[in-house]
PDB file of N, CA and C in Angstrom:
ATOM      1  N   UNK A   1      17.337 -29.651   7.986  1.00  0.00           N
ATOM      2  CA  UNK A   1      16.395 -29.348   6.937  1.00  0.00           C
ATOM      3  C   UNK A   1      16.839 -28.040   6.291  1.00  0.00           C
ATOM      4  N   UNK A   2      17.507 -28.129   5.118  1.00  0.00           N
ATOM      5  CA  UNK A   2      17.241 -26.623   4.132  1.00  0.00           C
ATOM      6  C   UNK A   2      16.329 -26.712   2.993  1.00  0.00           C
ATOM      7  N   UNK A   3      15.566 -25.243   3.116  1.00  0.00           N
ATOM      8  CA  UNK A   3      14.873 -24.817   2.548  1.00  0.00           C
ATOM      9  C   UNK A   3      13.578 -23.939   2.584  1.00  0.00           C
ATOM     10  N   UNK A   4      12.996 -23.536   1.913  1.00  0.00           N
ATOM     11  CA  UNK A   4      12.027 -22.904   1.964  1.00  0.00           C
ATOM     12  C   UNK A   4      11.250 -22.030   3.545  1.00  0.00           C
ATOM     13  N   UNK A   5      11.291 -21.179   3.752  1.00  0.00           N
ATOM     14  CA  UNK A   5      10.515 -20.536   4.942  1.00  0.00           C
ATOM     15  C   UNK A   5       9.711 -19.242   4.463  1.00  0.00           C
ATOM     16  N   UNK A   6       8.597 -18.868   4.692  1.00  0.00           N
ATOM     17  CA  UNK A   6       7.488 -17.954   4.203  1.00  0.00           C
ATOM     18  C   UNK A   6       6.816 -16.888   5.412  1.00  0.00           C
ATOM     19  N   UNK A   7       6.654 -16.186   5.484  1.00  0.00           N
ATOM     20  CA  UNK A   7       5.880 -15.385   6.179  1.00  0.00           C
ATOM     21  C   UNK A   7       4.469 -14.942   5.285  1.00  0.00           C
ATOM     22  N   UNK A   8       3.247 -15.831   6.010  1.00  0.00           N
ATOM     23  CA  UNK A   8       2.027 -15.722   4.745  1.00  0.00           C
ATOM     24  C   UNK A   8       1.496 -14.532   5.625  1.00  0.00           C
ATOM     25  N   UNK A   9       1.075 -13.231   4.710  1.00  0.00           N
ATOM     26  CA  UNK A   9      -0.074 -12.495   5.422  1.00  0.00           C
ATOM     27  C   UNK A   9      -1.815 -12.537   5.113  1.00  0.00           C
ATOM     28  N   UNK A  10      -2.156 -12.579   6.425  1.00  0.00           N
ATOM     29  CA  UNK A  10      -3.544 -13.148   6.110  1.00  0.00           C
ATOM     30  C   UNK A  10      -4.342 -12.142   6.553  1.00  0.00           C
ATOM     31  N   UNK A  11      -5.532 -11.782   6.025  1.00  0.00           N
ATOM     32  CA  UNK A  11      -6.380 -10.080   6.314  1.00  0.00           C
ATOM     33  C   UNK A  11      -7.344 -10.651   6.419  1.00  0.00           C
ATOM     34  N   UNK A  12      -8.518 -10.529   7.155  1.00  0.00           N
ATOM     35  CA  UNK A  12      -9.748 -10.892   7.275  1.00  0.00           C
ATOM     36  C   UNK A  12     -10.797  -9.819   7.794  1.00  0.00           C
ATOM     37  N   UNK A  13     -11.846  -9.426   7.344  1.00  0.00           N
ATOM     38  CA  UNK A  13     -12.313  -8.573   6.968  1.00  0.00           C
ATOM     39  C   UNK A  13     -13.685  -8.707   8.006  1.00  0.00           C
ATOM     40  N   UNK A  14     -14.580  -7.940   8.702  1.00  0.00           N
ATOM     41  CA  UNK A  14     -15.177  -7.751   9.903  1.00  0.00           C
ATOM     42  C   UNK A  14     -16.361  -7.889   9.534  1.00  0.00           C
ATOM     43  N   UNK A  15     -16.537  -7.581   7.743  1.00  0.00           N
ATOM     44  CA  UNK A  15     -18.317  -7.525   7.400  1.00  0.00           C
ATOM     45  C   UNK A  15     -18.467  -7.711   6.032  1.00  0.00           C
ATOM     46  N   UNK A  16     -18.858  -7.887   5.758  1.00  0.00           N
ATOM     47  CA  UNK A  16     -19.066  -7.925   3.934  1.00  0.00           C
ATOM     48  C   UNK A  16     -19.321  -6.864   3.587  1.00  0.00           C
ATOM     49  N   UNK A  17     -18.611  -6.484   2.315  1.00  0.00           N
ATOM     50  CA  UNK A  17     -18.520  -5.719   1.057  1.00  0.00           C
ATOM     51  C   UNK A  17     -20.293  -4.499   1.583  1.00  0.00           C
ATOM     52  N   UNK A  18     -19.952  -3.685   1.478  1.00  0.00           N
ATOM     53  CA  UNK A  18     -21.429  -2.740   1.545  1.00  0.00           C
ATOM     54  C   UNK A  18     -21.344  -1.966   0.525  1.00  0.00           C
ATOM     55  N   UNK A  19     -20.884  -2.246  -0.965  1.00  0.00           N
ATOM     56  CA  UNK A  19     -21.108  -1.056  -2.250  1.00  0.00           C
ATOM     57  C   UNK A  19     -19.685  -0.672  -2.117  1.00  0.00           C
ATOM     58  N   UNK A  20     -19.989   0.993  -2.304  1.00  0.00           N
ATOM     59  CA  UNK A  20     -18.503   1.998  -2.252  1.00  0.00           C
ATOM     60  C   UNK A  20     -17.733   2.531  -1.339  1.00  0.00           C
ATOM     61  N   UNK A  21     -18.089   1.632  -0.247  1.00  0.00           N
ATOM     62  CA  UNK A  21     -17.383   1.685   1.204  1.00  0.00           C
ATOM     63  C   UNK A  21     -15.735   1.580   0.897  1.00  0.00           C
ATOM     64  N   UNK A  22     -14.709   2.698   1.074  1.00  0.00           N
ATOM     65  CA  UNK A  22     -13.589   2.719   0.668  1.00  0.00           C
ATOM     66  C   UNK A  22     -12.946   1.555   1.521  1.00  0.00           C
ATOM     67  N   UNK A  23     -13.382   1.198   3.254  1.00  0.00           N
ATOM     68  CA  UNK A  23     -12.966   0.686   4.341  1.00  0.00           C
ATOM     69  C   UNK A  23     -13.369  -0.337   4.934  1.00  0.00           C
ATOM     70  N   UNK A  24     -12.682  -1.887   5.517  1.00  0.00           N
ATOM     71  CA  UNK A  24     -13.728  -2.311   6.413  1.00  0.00           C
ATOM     72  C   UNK A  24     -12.662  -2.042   7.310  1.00  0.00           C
ATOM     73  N   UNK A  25     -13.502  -2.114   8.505  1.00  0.00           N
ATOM     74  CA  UNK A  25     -12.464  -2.731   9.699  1.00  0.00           C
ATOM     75  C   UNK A  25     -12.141  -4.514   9.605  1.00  0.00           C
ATOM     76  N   UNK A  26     -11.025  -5.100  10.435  1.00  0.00           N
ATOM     77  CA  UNK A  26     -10.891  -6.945  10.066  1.00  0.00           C
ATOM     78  C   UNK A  26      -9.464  -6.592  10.967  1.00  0.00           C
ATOM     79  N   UNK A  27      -8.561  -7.434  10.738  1.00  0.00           N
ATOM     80  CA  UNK A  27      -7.442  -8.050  11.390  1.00  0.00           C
ATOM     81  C   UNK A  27      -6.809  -8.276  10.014  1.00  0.00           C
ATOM     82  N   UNK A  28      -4.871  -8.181  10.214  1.00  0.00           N
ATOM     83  CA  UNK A  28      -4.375  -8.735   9.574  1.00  0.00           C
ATOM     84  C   UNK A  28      -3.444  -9.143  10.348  1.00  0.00           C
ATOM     85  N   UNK A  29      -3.006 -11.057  10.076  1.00  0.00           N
ATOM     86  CA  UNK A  29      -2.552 -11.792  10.738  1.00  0.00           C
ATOM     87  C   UNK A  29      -0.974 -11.686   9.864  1.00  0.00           C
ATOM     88  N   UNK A  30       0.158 -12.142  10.481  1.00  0.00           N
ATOM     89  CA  UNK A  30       1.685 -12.622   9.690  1.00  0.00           C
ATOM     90  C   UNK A  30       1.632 -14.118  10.440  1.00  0.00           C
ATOM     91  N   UNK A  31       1.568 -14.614   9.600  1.00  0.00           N
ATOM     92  CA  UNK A  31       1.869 -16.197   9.752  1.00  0.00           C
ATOM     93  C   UNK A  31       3.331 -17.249   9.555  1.00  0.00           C
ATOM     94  N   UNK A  32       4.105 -17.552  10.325  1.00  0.00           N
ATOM     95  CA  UNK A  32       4.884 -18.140   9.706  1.00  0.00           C
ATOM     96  C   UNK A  32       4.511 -20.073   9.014  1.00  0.00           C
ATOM     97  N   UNK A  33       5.469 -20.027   7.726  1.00  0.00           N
ATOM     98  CA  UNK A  33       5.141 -21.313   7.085  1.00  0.00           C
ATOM     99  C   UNK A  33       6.035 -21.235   5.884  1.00  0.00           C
ATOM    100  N   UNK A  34       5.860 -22.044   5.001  1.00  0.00           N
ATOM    101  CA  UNK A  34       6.863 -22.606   4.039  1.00  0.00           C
ATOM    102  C   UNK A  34       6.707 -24.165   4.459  1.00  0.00           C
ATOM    103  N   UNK A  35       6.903 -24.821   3.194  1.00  0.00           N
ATOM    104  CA  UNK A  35       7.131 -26.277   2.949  1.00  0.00           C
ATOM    105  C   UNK A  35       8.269 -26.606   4.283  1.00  0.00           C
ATOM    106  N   UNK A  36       9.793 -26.565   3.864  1.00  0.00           N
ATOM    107  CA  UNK A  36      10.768 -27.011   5.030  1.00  0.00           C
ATOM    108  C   UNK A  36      10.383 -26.220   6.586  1.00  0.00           C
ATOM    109  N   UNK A  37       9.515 -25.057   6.905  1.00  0.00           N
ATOM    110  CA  UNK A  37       9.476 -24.875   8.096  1.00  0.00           C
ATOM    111  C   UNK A  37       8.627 -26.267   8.779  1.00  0.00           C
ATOM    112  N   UNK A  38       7.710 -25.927   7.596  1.00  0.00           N
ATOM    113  CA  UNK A  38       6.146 -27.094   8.489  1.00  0.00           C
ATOM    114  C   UNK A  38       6.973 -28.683   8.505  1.00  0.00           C
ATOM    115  N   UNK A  39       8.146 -28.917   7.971  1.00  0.00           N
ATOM    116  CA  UNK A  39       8.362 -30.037   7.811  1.00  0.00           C
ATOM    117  C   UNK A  39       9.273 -30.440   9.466  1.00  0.00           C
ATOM    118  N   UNK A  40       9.600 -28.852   9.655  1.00  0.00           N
ATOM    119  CA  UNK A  40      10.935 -28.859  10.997  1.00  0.00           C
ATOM    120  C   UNK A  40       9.817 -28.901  11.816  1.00  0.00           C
ATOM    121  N   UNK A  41       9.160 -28.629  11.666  1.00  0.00           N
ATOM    122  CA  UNK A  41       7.945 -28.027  13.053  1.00  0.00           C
ATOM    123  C   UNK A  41       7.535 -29.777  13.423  1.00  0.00           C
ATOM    124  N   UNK A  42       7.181 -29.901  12.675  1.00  0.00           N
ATOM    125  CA  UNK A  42       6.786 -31.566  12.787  1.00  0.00           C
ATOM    126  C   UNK A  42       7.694 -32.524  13.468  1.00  0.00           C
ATOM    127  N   UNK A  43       9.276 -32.870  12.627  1.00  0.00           N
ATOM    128  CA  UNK A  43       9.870 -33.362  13.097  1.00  0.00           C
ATOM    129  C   UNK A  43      10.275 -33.547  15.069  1.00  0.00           C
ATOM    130  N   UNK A  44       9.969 -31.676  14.911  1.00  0.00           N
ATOM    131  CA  UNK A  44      10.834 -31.366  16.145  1.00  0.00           C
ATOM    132  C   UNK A  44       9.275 -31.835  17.217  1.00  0.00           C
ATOM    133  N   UNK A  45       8.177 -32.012  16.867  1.00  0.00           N
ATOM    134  CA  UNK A  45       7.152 -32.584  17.553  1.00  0.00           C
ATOM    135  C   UNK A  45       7.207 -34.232  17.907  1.00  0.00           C
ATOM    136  N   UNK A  46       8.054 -34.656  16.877  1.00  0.00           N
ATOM    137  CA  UNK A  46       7.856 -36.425  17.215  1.00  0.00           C
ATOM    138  C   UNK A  46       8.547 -36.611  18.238  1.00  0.00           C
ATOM    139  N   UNK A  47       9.599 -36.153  18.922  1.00  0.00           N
ATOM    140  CA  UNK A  47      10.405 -36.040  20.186  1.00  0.00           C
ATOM    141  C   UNK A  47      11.429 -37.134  20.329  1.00  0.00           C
ATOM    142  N   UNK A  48      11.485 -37.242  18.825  1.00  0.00           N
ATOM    143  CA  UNK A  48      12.984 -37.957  18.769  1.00  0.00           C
ATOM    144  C   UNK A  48      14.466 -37.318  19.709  1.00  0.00           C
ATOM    145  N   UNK A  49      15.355 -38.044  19.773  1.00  0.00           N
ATOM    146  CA  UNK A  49      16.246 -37.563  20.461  1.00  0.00           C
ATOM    147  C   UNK A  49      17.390 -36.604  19.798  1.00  0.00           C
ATOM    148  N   UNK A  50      17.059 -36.456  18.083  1.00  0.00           N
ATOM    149  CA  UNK A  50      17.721 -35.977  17.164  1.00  0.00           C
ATOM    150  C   UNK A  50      17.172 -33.921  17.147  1.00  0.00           C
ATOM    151  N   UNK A  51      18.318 -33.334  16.848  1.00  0.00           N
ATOM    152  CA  UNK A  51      17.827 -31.945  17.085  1.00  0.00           C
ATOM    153  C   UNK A  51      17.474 -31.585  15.983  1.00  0.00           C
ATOM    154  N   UNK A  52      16.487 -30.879  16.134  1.00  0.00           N
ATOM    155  CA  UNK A  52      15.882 -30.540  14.120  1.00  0.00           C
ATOM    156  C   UNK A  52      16.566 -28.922  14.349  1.00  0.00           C
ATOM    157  N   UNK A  53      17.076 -28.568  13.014  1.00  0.00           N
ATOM    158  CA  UNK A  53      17.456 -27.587  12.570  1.00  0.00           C
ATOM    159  C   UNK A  53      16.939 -27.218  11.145  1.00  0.00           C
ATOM    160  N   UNK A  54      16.493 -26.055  10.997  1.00  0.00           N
ATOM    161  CA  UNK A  54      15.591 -25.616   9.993  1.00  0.00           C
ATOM    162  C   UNK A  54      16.708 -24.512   9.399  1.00  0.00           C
ATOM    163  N   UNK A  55      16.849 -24.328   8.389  1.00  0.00           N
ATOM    164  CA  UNK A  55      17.824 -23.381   7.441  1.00  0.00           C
ATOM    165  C   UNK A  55      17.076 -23.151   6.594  1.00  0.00           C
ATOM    166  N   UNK A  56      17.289 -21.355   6.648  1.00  0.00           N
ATOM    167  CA  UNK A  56      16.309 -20.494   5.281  1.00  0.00           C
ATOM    168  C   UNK A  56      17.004 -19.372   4.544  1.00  0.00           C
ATOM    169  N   UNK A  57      16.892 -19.184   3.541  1.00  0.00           N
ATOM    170  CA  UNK A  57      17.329 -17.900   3.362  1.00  0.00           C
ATOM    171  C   UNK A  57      16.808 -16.568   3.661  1.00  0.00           C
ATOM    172  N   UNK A  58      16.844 -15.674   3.656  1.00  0.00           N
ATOM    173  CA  UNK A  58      16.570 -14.426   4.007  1.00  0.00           C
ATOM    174  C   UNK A  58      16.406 -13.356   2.736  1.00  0.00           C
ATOM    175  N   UNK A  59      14.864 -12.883   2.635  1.00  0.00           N
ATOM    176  CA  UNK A  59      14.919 -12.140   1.634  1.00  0.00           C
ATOM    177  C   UNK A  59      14.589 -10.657   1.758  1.00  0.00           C
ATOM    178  N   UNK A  60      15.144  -9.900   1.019  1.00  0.00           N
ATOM    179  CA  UNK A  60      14.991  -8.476   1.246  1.00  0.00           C
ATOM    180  C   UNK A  60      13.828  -7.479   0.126  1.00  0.00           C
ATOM    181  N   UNK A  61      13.061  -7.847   0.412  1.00  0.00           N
ATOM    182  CA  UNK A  61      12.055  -7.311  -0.260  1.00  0.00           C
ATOM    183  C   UNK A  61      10.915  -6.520   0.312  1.00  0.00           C
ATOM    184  N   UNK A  62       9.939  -5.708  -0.567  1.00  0.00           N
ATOM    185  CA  UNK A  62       9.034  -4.825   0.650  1.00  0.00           C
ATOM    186  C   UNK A  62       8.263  -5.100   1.679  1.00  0.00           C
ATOM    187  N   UNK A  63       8.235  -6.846   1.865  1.00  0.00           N
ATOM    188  CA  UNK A  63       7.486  -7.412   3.060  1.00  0.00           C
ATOM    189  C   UNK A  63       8.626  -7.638   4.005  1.00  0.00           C
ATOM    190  N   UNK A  64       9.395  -7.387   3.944  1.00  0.00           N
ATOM    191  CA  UNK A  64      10.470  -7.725   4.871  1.00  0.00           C
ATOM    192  C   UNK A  64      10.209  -7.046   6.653  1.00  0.00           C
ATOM    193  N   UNK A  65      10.227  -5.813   6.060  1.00  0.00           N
ATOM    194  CA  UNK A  65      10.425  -4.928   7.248  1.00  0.00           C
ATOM    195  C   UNK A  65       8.974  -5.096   8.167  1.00  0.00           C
ATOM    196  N   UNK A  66       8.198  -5.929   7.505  1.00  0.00           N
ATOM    197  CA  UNK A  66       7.040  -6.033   8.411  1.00  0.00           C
ATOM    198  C   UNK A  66       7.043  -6.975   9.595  1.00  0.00           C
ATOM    199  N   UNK A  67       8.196  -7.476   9.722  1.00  0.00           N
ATOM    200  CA  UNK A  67       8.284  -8.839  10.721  1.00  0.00           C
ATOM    201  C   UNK A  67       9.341  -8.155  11.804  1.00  0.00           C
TER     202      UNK A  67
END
């Protein structure tokens, strides 16, 4: 499989909005995904006897260094 791989970041937040509160407290999650990952992830679940290999490129941008 080539193509596509994503690292989604996901923030979730502990309380609702209270006005001019600069802060909440929450969690922020790094998720991996992309179209061709979820497609390898799958394959490599049906337990065929075939080896799934997933190919991505690599990008260098300011989310990078977060992984």
């Amino acid at each position: 499989m080539i193509g596509g791989a994503a690292i989604d970041i996901v923030s979730k937040s502990d309380s609702l909005s209270q006005g001019s509160v600069g802060f909440h407290m929450g969690k922020v999650m790094l998720n991996v995904g992309g179209t061709s990952r979820n497609i390898s992830e799958c394959l490599g679940r049906l337990g065929n006897a075939a080896q799934v290999v997933c190919v991505s490129n690599v990008g260098d941008d300011e989310f990078t260094n977060l992984v």
